[in-house]
C-alpha atoms as a PDB file:
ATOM      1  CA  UNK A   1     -13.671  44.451  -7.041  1.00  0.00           C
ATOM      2  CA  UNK A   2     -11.793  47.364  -5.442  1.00  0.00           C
ATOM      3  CA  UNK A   3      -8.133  47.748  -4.859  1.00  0.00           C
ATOM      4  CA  UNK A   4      -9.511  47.647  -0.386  1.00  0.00           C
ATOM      5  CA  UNK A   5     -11.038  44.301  -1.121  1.00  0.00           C
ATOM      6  CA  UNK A   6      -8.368  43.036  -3.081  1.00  0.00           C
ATOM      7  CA  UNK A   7      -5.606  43.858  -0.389  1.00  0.00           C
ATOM      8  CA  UNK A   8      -7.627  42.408   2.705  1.00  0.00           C
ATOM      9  CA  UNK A   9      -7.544  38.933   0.442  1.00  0.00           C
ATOM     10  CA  UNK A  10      -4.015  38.972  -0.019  1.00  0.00           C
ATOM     11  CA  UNK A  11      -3.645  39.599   3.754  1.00  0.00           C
ATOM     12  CA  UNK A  12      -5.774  36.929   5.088  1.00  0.00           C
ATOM     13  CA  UNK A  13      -4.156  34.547   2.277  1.00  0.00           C
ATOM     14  CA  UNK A  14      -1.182  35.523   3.252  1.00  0.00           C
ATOM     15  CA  UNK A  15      -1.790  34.773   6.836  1.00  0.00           C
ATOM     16  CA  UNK A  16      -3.218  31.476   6.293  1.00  0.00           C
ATOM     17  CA  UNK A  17      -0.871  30.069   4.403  1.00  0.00           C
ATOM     18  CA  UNK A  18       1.771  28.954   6.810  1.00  0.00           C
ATOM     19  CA  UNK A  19      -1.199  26.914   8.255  1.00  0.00           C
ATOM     20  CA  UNK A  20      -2.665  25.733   4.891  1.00  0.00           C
ATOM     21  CA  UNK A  21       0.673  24.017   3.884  1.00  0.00           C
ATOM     22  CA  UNK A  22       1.543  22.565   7.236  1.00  0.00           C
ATOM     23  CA  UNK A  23      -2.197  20.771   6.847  1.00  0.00           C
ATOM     24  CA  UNK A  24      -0.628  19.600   3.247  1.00  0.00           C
ATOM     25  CA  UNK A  25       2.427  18.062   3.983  1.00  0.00           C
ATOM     26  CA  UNK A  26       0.974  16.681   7.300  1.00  0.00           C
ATOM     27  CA  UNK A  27      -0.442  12.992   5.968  1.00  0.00           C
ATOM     28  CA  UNK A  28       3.032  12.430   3.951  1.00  0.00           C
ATOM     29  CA  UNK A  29       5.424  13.240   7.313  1.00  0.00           C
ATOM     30  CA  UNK A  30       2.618  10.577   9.178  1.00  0.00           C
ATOM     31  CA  UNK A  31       3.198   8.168   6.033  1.00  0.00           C
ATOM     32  CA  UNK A  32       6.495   8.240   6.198  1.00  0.00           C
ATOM     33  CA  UNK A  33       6.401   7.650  10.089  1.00  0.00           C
ATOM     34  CA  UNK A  34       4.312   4.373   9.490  1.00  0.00           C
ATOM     35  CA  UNK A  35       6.467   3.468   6.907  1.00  0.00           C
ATOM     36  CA  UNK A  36       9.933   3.826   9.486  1.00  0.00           C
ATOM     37  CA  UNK A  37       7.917   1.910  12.130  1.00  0.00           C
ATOM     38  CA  UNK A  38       6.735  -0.840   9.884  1.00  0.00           C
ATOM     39  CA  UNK A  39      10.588  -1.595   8.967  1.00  0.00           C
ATOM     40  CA  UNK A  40      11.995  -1.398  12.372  1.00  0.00           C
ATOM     41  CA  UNK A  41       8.978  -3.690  13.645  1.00  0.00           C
ATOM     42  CA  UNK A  42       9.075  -5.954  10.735  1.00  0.00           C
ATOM     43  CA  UNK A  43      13.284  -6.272  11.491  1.00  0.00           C
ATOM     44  CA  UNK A  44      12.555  -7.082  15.647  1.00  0.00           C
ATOM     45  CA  UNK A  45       9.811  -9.332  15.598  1.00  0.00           C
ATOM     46  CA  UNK A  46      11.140 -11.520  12.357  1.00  0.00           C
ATOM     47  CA  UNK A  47      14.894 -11.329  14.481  1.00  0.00           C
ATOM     48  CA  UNK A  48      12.717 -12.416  17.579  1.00  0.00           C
ATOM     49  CA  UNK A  49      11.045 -15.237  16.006  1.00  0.00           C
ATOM     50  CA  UNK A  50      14.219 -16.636  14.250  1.00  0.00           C
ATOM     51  CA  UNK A  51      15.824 -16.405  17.494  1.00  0.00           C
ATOM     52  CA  UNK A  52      13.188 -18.276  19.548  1.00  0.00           C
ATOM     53  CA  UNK A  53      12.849 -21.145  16.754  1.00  0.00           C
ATOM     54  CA  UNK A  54      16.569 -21.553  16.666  1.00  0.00           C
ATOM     55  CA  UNK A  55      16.821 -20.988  20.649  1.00  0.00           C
ATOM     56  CA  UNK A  56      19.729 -18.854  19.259  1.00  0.00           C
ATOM     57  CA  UNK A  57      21.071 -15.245  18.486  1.00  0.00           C
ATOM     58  CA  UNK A  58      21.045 -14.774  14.448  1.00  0.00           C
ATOM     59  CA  UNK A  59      22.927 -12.146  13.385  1.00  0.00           C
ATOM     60  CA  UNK A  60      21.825  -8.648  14.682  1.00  0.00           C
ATOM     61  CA  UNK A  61      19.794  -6.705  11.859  1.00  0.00           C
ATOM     62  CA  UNK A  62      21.600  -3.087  10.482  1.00  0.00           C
ATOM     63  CA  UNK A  63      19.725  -0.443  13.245  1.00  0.00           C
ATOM     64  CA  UNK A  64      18.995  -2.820  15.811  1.00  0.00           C
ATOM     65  CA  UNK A  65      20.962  -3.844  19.101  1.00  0.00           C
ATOM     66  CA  UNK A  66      20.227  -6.417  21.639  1.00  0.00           C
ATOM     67  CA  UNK A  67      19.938  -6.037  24.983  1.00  0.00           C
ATOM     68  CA  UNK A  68      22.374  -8.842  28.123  1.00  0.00           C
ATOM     69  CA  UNK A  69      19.423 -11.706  29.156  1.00  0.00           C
ATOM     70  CA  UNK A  70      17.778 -11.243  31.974  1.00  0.00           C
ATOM     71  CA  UNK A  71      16.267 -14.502  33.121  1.00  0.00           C
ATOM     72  CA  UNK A  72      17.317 -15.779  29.415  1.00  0.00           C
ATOM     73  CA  UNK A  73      14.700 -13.174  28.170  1.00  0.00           C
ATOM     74  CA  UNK A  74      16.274 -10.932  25.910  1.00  0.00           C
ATOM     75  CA  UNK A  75      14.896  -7.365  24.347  1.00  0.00           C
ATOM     76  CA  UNK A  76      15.827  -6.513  21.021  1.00  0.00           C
ATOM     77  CA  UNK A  77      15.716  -2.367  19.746  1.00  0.00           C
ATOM     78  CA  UNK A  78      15.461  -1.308  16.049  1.00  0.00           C
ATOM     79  CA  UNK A  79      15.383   1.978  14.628  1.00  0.00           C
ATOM     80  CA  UNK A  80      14.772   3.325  11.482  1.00  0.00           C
ATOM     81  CA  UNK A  81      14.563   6.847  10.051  1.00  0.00           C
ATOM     82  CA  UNK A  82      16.154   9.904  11.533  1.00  0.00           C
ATOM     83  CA  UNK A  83      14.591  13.157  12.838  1.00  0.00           C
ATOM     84  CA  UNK A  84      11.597  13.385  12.821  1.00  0.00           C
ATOM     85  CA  UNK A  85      10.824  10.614  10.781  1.00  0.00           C
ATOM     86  CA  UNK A  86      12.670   8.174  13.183  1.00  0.00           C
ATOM     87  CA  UNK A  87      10.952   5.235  14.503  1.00  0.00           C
ATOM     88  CA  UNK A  88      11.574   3.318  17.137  1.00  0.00           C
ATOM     89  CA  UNK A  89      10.463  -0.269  18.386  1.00  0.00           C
ATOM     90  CA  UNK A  90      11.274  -3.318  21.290  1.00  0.00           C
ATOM     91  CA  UNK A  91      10.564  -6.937  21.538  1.00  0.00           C
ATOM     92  CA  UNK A  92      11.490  -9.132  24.086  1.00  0.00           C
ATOM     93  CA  UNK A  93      11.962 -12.358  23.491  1.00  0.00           C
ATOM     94  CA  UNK A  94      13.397 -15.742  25.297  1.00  0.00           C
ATOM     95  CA  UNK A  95      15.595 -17.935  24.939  1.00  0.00           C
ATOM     96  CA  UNK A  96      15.871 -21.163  27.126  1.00  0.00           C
ATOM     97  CA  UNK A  97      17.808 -24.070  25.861  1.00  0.00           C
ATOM     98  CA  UNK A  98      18.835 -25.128  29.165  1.00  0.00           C
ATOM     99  CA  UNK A  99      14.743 -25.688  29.550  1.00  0.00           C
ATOM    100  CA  UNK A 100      14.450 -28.938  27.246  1.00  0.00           C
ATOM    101  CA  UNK A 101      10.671 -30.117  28.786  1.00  0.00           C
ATOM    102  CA  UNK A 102       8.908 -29.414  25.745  1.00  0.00           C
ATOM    103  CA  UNK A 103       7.730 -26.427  27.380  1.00  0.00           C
ATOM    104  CA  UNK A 104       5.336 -28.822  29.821  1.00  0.00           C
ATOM    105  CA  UNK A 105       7.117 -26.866  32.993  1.00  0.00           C
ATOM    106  CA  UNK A 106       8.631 -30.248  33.790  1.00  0.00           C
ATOM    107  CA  UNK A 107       5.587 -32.464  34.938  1.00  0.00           C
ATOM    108  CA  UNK A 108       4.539 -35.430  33.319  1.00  0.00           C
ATOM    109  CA  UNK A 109       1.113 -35.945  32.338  1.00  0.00           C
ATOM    110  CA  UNK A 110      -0.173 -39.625  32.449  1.00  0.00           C
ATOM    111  CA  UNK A 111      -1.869 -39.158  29.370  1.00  0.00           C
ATOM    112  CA  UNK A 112      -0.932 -37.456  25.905  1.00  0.00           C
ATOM    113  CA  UNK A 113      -3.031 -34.708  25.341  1.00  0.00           C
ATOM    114  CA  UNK A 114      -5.824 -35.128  22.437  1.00  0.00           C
ATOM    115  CA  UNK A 115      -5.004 -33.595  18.889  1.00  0.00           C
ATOM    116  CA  UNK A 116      -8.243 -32.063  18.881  1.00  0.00           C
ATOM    117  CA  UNK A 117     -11.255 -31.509  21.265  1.00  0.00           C
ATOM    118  CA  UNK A 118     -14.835 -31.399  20.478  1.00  0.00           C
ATOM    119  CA  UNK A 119     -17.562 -29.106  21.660  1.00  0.00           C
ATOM    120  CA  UNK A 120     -18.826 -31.643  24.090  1.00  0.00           C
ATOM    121  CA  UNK A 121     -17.624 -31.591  27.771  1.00  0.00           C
ATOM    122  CA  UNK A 122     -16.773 -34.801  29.325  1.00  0.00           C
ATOM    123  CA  UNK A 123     -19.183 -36.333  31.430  1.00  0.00           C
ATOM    124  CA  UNK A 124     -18.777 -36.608  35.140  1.00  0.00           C
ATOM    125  CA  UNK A 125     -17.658 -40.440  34.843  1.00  0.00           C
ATOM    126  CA  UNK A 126     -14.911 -39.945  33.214  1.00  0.00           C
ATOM    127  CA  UNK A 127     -13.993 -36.506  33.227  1.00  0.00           C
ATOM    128  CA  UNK A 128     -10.885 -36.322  31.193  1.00  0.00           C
ATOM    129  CA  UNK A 129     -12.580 -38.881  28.893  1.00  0.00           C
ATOM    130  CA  UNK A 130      -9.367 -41.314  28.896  1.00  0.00           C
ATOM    131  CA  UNK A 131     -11.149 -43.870  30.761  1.00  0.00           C
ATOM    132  CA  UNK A 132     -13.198 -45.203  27.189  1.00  0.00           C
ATOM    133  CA  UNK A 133     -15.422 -42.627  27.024  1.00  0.00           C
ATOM    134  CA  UNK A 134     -12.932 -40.609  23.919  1.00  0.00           C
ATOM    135  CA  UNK A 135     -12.337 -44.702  22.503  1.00  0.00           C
ATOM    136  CA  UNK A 136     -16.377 -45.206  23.068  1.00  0.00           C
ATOM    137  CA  UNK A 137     -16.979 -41.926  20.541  1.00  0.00           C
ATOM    138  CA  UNK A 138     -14.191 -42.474  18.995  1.00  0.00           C
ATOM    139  CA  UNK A 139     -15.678 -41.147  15.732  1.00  0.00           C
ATOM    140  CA  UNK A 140     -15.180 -37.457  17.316  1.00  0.00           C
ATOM    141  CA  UNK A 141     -12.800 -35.600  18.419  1.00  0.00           C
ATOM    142  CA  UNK A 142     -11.837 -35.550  22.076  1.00  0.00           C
ATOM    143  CA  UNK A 143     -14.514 -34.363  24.841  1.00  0.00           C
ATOM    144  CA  UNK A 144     -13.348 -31.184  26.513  1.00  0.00           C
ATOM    145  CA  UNK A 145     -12.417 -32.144  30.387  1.00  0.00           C
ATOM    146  CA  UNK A 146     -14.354 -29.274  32.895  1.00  0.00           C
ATOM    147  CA  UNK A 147     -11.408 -27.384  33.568  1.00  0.00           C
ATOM    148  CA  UNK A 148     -10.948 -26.283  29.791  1.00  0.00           C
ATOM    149  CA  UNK A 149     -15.001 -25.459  29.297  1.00  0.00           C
ATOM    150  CA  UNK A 150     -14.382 -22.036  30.114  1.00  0.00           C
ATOM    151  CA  UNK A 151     -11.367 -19.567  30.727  1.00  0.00           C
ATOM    152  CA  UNK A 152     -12.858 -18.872  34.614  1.00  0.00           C
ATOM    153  CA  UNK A 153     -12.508 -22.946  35.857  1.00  0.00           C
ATOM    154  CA  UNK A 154      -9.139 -23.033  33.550  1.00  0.00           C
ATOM    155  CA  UNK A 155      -7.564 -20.710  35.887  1.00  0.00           C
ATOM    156  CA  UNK A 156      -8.890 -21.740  39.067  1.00  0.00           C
ATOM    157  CA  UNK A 157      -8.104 -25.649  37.969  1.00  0.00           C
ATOM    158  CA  UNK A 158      -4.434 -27.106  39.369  1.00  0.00           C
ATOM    159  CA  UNK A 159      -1.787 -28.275  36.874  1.00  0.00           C
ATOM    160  CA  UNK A 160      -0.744 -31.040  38.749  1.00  0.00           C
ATOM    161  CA  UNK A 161      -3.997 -32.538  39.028  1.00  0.00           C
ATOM    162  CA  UNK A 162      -4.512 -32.321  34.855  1.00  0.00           C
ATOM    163  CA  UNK A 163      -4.471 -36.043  33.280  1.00  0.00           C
ATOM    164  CA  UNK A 164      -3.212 -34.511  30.198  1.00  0.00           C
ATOM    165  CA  UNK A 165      -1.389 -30.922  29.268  1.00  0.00           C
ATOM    166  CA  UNK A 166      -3.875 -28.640  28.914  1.00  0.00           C
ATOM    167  CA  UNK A 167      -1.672 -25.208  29.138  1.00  0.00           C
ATOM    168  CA  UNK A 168      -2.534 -22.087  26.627  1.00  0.00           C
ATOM    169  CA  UNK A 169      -5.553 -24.007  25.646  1.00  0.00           C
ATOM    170  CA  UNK A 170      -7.871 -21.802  23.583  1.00  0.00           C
ATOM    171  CA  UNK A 171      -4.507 -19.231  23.330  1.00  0.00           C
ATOM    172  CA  UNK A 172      -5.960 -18.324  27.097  1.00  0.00           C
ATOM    173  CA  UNK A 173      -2.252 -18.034  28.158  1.00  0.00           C
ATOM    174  CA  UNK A 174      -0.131 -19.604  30.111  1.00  0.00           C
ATOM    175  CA  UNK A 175      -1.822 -20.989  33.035  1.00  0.00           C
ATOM    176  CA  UNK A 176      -0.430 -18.939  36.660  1.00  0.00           C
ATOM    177  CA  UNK A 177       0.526 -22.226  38.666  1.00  0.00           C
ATOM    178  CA  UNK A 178       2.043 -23.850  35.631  1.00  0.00           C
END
């Protein structure tokens, strides 16, 4: 190799090797970001969940702060890190005490609602199957009443007609008119 080739290596190493290190250190500055996030996340939703359960404030986590309630909803910040390694995360949560209805939006239901349905829809007789139609099968679980067979008739169905609570069922959320 000749001194000409040698030099144009060292320049083009040279050149490159702002870029080649920045590509090195690149997945441990992104680790360390995940790991900041997973710490301030881990700190708001734990605070969040302790505070729903107890339908109280605990004690506010080191790098967090809590927002005044709006509507008794309250929004909790954490951040961990600094720089550019700082992380940053919000949860809202709610707290309702003065909302003791065991979260049924008030109503009353005739009926308590079954422990645990069955893949069979109620027939049109007796629709909710509370009429001896869940006692005549009793052997299964409860039949599933029309307006919980699918997500579309849940949400066009009206909570104050239900014969039993049927709100969230199948985690599809809280029902609109509820």
């Amino acid at each position: 190799m000749n001194i000409i080739s040698v030099m144009i290596t060292l320049s083009i190493i040279g050149t490159a090797a702002p870029g080649i290190m920045n590509l090195s250190v690149a997945p441990v500055i992104a680790q360390k970001r995940a790991d900041n996030l997973t710490l301030a996340e881990s700190r708001a939703v734990t605070f969040a969940g302790v505070a729903e359960a107890n339908q109280a404030l605990p004690d506010i986590p080191e790098g967090c702060s809590v927002s005044d309630p709006i509507d008794s909803v309250y929004e909790i910040s954490c951040i961990e890190g600094s720089g550019q390694f700082s992380a940053a995360i919000k949860r809202s949560f709610r707290i309702a005490p003065e909302i003791e209805d065991g979260g049924s939006g008030g109503r009353e239901f005739a009926y308590e609602t079954p422990d645990r349905f069955s893949g069979h829809q109620c027939p049109t007789y007796d629709t909710y199957g509370v009429h001896g139609y869940n006692d005549q099968w009793s052997n299964q679980d409860a039949c599933k009443p029309a307006v919980i067979w699918n997500q579309a008739t849940y949400l066009a169905s009206d909570p104050d007609s239900w014969l039993f609570d049927v709100n969230n069922h199948n985690g599809w959320g809280q029902h609109p008119d509820y």
